[in-house]
PDB file of N, CA and C in Angstrom:
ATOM      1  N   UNK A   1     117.495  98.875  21.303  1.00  0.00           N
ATOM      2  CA  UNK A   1     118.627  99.272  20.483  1.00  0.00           C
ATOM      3  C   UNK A   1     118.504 100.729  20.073  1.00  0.00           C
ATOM      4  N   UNK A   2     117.351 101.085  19.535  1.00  0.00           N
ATOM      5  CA  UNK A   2     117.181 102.867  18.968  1.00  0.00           C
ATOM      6  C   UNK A   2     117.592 103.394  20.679  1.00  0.00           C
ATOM      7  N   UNK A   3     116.617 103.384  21.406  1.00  0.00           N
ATOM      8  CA  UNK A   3     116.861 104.061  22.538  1.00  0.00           C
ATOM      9  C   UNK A   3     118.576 104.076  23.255  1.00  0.00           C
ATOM     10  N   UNK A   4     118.841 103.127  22.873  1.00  0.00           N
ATOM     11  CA  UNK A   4     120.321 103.344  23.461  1.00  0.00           C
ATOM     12  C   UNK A   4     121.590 103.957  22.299  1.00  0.00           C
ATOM     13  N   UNK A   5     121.300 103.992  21.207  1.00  0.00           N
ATOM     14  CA  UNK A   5     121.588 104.611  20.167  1.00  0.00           C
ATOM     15  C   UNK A   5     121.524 106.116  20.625  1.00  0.00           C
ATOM     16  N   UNK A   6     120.046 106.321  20.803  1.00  0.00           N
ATOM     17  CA  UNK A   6     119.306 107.738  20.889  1.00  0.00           C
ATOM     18  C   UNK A   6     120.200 108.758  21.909  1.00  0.00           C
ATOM     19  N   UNK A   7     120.579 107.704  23.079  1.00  0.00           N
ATOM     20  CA  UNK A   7     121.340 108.224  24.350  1.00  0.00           C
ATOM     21  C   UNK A   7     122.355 108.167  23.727  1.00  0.00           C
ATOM     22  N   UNK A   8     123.045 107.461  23.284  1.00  0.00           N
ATOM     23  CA  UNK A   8     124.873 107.551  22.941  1.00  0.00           C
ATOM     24  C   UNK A   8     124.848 108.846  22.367  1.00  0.00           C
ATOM     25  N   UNK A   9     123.894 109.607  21.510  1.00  0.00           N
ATOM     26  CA  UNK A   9     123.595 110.560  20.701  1.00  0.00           C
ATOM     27  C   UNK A   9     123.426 111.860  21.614  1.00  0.00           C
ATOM     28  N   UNK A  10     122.505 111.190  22.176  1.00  0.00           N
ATOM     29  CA  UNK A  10     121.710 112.678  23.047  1.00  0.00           C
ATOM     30  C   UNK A  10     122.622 112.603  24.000  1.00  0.00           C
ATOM     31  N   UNK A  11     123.175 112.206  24.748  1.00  0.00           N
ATOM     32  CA  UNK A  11     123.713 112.510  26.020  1.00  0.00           C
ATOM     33  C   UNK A  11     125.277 113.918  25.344  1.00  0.00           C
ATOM     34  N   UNK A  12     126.366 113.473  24.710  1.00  0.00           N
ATOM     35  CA  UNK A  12     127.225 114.335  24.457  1.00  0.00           C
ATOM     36  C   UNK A  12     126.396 115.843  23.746  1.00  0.00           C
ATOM     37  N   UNK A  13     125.206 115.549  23.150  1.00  0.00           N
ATOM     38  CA  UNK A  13     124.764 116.607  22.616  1.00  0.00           C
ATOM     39  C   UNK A  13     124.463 117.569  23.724  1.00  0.00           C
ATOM     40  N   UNK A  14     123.689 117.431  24.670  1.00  0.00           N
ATOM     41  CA  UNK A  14     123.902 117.717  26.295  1.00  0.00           C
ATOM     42  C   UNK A  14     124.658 118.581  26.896  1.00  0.00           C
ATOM     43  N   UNK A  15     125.520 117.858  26.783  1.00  0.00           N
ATOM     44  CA  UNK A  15     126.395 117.791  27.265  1.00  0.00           C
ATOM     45  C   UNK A  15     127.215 118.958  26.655  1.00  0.00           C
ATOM     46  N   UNK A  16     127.179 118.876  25.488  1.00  0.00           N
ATOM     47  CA  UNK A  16     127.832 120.148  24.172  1.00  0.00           C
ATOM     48  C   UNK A  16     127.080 121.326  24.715  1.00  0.00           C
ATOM     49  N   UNK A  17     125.901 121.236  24.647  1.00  0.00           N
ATOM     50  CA  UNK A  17     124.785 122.681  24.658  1.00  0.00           C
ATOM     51  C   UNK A  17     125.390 123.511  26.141  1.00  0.00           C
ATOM     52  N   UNK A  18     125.105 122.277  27.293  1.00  0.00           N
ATOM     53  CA  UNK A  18     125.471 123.180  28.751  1.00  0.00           C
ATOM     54  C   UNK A  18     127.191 123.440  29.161  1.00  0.00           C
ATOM     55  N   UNK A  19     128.139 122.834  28.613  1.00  0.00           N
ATOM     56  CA  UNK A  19     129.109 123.477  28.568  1.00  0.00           C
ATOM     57  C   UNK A  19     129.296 124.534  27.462  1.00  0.00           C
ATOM     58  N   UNK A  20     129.620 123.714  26.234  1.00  0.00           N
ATOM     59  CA  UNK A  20     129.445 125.033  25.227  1.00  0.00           C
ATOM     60  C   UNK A  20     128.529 126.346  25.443  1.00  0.00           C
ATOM     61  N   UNK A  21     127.513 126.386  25.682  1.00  0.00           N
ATOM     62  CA  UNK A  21     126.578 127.800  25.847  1.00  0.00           C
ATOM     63  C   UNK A  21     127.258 128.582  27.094  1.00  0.00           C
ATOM     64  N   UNK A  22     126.788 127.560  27.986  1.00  0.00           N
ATOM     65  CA  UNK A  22     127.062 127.992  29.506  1.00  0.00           C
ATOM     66  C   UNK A  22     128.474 128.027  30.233  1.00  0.00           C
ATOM     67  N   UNK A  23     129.574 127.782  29.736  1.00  0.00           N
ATOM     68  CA  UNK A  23     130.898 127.787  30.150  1.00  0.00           C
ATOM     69  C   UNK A  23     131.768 128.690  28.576  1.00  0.00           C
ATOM     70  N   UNK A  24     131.026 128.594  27.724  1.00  0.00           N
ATOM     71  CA  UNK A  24     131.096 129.323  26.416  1.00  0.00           C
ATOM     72  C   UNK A  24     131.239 130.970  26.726  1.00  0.00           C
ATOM     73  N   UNK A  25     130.128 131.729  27.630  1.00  0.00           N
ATOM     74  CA  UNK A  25     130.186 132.855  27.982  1.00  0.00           C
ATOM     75  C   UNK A  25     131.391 133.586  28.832  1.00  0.00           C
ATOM     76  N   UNK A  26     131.810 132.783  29.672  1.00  0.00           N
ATOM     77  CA  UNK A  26     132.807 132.805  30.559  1.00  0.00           C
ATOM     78  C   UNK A  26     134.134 133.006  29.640  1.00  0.00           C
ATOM     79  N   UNK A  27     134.520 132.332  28.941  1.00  0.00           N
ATOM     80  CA  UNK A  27     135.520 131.553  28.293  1.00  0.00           C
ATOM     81  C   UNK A  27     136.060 132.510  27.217  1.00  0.00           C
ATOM     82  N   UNK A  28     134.830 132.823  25.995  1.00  0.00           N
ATOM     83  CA  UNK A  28     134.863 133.571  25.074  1.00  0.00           C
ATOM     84  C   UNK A  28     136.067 132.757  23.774  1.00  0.00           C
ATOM     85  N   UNK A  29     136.855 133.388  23.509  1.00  0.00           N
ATOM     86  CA  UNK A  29     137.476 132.490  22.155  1.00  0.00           C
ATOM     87  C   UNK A  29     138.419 132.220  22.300  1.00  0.00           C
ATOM     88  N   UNK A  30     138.974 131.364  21.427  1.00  0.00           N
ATOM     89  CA  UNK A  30     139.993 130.481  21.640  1.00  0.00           C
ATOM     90  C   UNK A  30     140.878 130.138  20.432  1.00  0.00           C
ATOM     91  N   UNK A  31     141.946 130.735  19.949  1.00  0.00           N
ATOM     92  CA  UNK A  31     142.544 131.169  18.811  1.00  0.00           C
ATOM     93  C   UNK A  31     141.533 131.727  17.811  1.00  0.00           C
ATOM     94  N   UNK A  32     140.793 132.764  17.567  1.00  0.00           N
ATOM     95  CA  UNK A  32     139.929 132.974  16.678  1.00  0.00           C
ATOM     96  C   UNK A  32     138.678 132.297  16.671  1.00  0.00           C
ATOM     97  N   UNK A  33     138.332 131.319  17.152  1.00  0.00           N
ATOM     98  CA  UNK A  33     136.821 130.426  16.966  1.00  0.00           C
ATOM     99  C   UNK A  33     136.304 130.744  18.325  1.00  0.00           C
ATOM    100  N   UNK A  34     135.122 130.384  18.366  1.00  0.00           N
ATOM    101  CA  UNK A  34     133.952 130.691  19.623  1.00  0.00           C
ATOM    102  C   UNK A  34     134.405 128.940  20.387  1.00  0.00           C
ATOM    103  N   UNK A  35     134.499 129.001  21.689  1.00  0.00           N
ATOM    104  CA  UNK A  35     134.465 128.202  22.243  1.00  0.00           C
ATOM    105  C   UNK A  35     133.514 127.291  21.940  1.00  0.00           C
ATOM    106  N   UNK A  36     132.160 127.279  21.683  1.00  0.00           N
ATOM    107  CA  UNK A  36     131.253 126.320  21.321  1.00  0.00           C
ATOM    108  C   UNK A  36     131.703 125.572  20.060  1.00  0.00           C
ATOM    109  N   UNK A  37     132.551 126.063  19.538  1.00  0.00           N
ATOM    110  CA  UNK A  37     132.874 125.697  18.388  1.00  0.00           C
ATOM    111  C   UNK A  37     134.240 124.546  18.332  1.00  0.00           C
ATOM    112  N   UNK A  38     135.157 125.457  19.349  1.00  0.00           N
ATOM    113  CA  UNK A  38     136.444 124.262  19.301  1.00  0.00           C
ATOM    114  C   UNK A  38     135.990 123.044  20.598  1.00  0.00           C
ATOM    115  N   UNK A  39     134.665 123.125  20.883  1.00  0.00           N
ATOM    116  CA  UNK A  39     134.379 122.214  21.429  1.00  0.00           C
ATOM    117  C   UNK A  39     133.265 120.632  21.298  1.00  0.00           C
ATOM    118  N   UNK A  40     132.940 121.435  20.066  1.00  0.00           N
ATOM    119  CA  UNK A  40     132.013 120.314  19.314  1.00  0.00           C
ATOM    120  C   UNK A  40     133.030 119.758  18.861  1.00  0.00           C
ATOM    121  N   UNK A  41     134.138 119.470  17.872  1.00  0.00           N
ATOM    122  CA  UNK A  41     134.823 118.668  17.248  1.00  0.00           C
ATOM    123  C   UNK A  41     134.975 117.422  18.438  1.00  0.00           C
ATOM    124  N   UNK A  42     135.311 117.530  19.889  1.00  0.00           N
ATOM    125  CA  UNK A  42     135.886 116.568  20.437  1.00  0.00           C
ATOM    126  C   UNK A  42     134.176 116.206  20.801  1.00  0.00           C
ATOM    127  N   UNK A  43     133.873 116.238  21.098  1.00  0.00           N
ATOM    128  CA  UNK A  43     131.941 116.163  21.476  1.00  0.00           C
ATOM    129  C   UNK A  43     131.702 114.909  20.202  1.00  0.00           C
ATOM    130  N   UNK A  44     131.828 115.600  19.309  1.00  0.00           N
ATOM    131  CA  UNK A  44     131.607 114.834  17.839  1.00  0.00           C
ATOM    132  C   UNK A  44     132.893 113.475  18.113  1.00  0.00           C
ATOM    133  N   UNK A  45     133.868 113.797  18.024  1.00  0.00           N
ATOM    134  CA  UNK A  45     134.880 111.789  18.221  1.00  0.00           C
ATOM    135  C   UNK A  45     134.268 111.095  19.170  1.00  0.00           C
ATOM    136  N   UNK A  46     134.248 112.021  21.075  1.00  0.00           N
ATOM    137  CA  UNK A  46     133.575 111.376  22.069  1.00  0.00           C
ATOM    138  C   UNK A  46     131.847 110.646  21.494  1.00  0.00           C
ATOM    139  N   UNK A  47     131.435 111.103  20.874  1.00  0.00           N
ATOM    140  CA  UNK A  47     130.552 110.513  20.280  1.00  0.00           C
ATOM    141  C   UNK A  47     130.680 109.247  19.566  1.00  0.00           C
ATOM    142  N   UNK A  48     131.175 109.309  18.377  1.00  0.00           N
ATOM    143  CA  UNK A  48     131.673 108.143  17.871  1.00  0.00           C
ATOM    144  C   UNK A  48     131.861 107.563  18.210  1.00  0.00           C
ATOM    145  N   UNK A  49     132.909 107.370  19.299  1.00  0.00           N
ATOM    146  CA  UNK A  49     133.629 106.494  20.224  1.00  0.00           C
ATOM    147  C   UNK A  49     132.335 105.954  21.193  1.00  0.00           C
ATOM    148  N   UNK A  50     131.443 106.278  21.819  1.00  0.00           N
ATOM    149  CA  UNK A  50     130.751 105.757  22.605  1.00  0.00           C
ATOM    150  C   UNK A  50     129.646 104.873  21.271  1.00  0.00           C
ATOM    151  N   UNK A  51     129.565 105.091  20.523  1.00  0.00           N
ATOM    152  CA  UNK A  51     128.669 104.279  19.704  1.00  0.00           C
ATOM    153  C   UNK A  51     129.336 103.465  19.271  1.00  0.00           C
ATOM    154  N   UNK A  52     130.428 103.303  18.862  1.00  0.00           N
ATOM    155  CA  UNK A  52     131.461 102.276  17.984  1.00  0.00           C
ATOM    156  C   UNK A  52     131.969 101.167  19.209  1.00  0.00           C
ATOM    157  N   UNK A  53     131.508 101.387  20.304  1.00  0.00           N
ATOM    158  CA  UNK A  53     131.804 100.877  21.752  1.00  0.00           C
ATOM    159  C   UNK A  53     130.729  99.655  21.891  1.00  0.00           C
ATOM    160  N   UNK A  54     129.771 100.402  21.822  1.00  0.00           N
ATOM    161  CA  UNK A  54     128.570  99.786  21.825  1.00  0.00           C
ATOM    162  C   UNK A  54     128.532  97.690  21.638  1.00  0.00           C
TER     163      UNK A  54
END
């Protein structure tokens, strides 16, 4: 149960870091905010949603 918790967790976090960082540079901003930024909010529901799934 932790371990699959741990993944529902870790995987979008991942997932956040190598797009956000790495597609982040490319991209640059997006009405005023840093791309890493208007992209955690949906990272953060997709999250939820895969644990509340569970």
């Amino acid at each position: 149960m932790t371990a699959s918790l741990l993944l529902h967790f870790g995987e979008p976090f991942l997932y956040l870091l190598g797009i956000g960082y790495g597609l982040g540079r490319f991209v640059g901003e997006l009405d005023g905010m840093p791309y890493f930024t208007f992209l955690a909010s949906g990272f953060i529901a997709w999250s939820a949603m895969n644990v509340a799934s569970m």
